[in-house]
N, C-alpha and C. Protein backbone atom coordinates (compact mmCIF):
# COMPACT_ATOMS: atom_id res chain seq x y z
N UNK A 1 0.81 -1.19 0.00
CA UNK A 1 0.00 0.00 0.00
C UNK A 1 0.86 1.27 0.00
N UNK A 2 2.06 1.27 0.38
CA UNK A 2 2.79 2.17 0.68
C UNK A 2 3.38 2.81 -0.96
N UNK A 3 3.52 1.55 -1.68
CA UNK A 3 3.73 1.91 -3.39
C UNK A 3 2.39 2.82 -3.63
N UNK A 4 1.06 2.40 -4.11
CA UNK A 4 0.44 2.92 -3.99
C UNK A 4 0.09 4.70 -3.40
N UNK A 5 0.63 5.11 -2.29
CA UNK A 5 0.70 6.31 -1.83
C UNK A 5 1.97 6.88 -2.38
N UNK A 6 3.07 5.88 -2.56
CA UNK A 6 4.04 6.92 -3.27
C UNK A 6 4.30 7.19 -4.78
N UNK A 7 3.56 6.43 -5.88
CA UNK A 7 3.41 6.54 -7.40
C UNK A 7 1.89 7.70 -7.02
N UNK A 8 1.03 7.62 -5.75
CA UNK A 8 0.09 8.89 -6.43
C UNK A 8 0.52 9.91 -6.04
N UNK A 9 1.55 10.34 -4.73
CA UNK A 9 2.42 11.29 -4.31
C UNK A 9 3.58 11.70 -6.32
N UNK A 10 3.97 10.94 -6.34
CA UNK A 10 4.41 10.78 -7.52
C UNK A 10 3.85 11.53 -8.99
N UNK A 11 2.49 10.82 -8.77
CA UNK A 11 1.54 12.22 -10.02
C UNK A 11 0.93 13.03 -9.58
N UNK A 12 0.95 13.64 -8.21
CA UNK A 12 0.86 15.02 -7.66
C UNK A 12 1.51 15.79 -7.81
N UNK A 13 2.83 15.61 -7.70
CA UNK A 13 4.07 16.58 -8.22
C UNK A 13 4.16 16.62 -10.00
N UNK A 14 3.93 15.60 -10.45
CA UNK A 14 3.93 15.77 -11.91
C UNK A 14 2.63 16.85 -12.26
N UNK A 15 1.36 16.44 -11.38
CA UNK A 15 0.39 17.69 -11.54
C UNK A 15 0.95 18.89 -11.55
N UNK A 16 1.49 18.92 -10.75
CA UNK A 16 1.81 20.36 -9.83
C UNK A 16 2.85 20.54 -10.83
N UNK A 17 3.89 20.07 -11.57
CA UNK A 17 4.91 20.02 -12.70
C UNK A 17 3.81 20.79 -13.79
N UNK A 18 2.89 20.69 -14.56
CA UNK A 18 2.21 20.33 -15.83
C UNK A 18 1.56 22.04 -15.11
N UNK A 19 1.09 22.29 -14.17
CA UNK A 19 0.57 23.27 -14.57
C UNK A 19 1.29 24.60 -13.92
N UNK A 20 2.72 24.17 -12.79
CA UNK A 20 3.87 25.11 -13.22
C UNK A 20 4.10 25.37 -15.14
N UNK A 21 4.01 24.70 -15.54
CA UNK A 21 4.26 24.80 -16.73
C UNK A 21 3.70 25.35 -17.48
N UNK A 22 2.21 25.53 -17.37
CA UNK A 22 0.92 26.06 -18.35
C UNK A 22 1.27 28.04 -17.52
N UNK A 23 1.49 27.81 -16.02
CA UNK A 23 1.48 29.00 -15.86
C UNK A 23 2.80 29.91 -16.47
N UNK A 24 4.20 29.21 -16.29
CA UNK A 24 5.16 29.65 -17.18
C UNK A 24 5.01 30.24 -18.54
N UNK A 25 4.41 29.41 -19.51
CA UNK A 25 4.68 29.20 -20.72
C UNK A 25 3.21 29.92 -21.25
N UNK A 26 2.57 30.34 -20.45
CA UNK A 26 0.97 30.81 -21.02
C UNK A 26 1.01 32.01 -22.07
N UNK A 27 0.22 32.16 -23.15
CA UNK A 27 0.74 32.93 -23.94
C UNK A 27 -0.44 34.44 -23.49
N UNK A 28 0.17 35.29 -24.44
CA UNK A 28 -0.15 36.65 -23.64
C UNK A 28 -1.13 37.14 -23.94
N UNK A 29 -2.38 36.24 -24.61
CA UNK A 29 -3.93 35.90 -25.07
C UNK A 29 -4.23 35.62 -23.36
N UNK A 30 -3.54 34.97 -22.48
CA UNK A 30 -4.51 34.10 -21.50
C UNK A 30 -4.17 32.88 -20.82
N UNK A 31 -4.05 32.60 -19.79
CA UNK A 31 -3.94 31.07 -19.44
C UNK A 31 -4.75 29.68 -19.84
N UNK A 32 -3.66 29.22 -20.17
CA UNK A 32 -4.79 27.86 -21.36
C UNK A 32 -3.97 26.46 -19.95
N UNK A 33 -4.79 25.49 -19.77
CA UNK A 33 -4.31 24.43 -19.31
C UNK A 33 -4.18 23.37 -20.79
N UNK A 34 -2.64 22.76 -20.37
CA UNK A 34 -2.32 22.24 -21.79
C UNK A 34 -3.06 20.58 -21.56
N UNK A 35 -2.89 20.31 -22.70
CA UNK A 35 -3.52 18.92 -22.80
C UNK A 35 -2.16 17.90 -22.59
N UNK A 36 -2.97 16.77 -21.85
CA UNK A 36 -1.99 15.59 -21.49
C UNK A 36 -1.27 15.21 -22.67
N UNK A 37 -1.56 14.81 -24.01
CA UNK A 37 -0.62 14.58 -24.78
C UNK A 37 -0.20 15.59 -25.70
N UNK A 38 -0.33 16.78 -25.38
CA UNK A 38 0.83 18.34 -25.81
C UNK A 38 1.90 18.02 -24.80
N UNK A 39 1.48 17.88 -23.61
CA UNK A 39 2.85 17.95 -22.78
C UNK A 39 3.56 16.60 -23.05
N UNK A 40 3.24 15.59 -23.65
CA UNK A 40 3.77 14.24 -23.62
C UNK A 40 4.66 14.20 -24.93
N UNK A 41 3.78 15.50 -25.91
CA UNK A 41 4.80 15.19 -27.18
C UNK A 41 6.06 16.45 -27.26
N UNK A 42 5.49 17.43 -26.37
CA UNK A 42 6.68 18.48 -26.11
C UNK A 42 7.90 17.92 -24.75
N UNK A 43 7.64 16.65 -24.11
CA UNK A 43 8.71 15.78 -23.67
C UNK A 43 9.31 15.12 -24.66
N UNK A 44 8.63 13.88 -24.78
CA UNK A 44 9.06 12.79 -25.69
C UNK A 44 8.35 12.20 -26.79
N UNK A 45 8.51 12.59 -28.00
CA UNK A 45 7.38 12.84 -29.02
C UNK A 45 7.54 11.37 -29.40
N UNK A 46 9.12 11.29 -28.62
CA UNK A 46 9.11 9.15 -29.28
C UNK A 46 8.34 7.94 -28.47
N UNK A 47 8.42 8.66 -27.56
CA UNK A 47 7.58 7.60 -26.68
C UNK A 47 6.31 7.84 -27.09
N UNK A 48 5.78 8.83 -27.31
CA UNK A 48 4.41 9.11 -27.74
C UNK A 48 4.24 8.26 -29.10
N UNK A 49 4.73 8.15 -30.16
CA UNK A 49 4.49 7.65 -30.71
C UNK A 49 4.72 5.92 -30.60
N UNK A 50 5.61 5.83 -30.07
CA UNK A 50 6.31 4.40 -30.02
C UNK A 50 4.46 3.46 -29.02
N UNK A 51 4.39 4.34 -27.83
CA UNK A 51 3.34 4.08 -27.51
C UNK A 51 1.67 3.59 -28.20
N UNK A 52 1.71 4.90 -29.25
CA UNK A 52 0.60 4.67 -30.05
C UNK A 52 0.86 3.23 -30.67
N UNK A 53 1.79 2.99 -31.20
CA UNK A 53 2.30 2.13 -32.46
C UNK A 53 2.06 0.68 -31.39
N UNK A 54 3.00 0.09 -30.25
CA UNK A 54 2.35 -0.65 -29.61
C UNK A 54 0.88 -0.79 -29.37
N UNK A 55 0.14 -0.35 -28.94
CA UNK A 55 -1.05 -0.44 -28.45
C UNK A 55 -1.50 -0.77 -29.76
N UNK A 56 -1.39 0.19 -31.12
CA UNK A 56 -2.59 -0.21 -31.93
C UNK A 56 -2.05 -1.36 -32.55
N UNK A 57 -0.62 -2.21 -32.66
CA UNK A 57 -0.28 -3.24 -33.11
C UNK A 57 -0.69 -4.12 -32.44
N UNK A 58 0.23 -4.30 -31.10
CA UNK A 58 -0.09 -5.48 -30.23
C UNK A 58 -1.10 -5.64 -29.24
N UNK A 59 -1.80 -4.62 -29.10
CA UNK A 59 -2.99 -4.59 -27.62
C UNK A 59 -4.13 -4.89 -28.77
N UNK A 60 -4.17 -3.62 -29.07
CA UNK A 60 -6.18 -3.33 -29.43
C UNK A 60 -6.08 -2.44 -30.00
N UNK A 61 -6.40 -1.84 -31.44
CA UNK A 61 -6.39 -0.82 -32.15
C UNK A 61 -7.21 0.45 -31.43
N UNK A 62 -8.94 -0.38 -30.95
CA UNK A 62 -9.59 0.80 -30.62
C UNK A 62 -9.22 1.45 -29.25
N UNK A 63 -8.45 0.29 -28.71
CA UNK A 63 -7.70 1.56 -27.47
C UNK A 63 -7.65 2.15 -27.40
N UNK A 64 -6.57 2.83 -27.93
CA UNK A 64 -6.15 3.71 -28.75
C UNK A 64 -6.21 5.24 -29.09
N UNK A 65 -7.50 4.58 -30.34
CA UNK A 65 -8.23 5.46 -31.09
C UNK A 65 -9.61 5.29 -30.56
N UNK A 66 -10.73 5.42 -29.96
CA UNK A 66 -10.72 6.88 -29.08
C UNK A 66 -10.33 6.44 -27.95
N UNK A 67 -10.48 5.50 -27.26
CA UNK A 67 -9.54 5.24 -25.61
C UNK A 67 -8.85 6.00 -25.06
N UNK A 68 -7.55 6.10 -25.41
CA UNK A 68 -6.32 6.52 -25.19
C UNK A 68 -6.38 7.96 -25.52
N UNK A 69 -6.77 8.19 -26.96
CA UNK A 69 -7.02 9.84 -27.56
C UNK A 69 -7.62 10.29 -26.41
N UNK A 70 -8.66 9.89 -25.99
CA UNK A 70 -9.66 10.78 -25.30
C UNK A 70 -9.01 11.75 -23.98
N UNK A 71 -8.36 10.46 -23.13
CA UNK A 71 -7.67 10.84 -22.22
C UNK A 71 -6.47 11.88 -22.42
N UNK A 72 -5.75 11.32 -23.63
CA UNK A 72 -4.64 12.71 -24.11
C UNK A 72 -5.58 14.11 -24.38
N UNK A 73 -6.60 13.89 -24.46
CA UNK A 73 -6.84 15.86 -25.01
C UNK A 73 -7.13 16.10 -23.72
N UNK A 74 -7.54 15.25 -22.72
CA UNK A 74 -7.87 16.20 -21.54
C UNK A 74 -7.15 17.38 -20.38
N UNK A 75 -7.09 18.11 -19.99
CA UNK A 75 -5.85 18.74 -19.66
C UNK A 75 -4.87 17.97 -18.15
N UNK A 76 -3.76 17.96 -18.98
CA UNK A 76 -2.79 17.70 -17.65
C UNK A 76 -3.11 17.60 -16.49
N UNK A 77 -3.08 18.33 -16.00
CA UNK A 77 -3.01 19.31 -14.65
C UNK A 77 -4.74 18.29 -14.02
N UNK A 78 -5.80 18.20 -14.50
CA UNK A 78 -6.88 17.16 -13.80
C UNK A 78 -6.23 15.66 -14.06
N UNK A 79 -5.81 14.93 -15.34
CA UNK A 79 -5.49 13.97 -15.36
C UNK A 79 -4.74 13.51 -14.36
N UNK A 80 -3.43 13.81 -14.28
CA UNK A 80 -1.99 13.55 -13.14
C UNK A 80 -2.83 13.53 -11.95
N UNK A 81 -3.52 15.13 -11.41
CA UNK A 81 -3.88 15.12 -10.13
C UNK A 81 -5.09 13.97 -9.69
N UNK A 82 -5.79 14.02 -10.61
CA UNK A 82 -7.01 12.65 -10.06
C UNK A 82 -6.22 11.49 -10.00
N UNK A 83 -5.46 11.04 -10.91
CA UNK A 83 -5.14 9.42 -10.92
C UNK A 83 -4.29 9.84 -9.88
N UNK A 84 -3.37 10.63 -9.05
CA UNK A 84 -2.45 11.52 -8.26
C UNK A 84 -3.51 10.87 -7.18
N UNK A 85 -4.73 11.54 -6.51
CA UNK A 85 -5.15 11.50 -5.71
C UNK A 85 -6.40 10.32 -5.38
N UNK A 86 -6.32 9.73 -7.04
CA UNK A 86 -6.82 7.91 -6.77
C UNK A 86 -6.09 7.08 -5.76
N UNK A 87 -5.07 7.24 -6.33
CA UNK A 87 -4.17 6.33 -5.93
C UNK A 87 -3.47 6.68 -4.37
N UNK A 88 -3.06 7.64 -4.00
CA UNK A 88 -3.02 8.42 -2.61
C UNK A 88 -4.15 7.36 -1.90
N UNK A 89 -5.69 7.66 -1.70
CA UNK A 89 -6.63 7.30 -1.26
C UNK A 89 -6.65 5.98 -1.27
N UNK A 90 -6.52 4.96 -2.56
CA UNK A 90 -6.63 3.89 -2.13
C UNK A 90 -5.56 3.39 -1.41
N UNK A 91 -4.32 3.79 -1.25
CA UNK A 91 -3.02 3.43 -0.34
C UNK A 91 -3.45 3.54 0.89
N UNK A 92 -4.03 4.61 0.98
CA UNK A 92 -4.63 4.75 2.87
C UNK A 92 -5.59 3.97 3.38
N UNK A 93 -6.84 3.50 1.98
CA UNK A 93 -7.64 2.44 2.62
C UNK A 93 -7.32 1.12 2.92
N UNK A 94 -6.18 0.96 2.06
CA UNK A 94 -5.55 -0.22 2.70
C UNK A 94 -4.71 -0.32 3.90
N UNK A 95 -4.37 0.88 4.45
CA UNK A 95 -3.38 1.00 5.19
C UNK A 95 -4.78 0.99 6.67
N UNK A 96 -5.70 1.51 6.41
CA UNK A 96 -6.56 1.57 7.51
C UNK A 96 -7.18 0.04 7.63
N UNK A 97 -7.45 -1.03 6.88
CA UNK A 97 -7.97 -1.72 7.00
C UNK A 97 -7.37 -3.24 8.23
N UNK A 98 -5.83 -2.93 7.72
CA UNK A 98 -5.26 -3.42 8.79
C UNK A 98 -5.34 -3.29 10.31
């Protein structure tokens, strides 16, 4: 359980990373929260793809396409922090159940 609290501690700071970032980089129109896979292809545009290319070869095409898409347009900064604070929560319910 303790993994658990520290991979969602883990995408809390990546939250908190993604929208340091949107506030940095915001253009002078306005603050935009960027989308999970803008920030994934302005990291590593190879893993991004290398990713796509697995999944739609060897998993499941429609994964993918809309699966996977869907979740990339959503913005950063909610994605990281929810699965961030999924995972936090379920570490503690296990930790209480003992």
């Amino acid at each position: 359980m303790a993994v658990l609290r520290l991979l969602g501690a883990v995408f809390l700071l990546a939250a908190l990373g993604a929208l340091a970032w949107d506030a940095t980089h915001a253009p002078a129109s306005g603050f935009r929260l960027s989308a999970l896979g803008e920030l994934w292809f302005r990291l590593s545009p190879y893993t991004l793809d290398l990713s796509r290319a697995v999944t739609e070869r060897y998993i499941w095409p429609e994964l993918w396409d809309p699966g996977i898409v869907a979740v990339l347009l959503q913005p950063a900064v909610l994605v990281l922090g929810g699965l961030g604070l999924l995972l936090v929560v379920l570490g503690m319910l296990g930790r209480r159940r003992r």
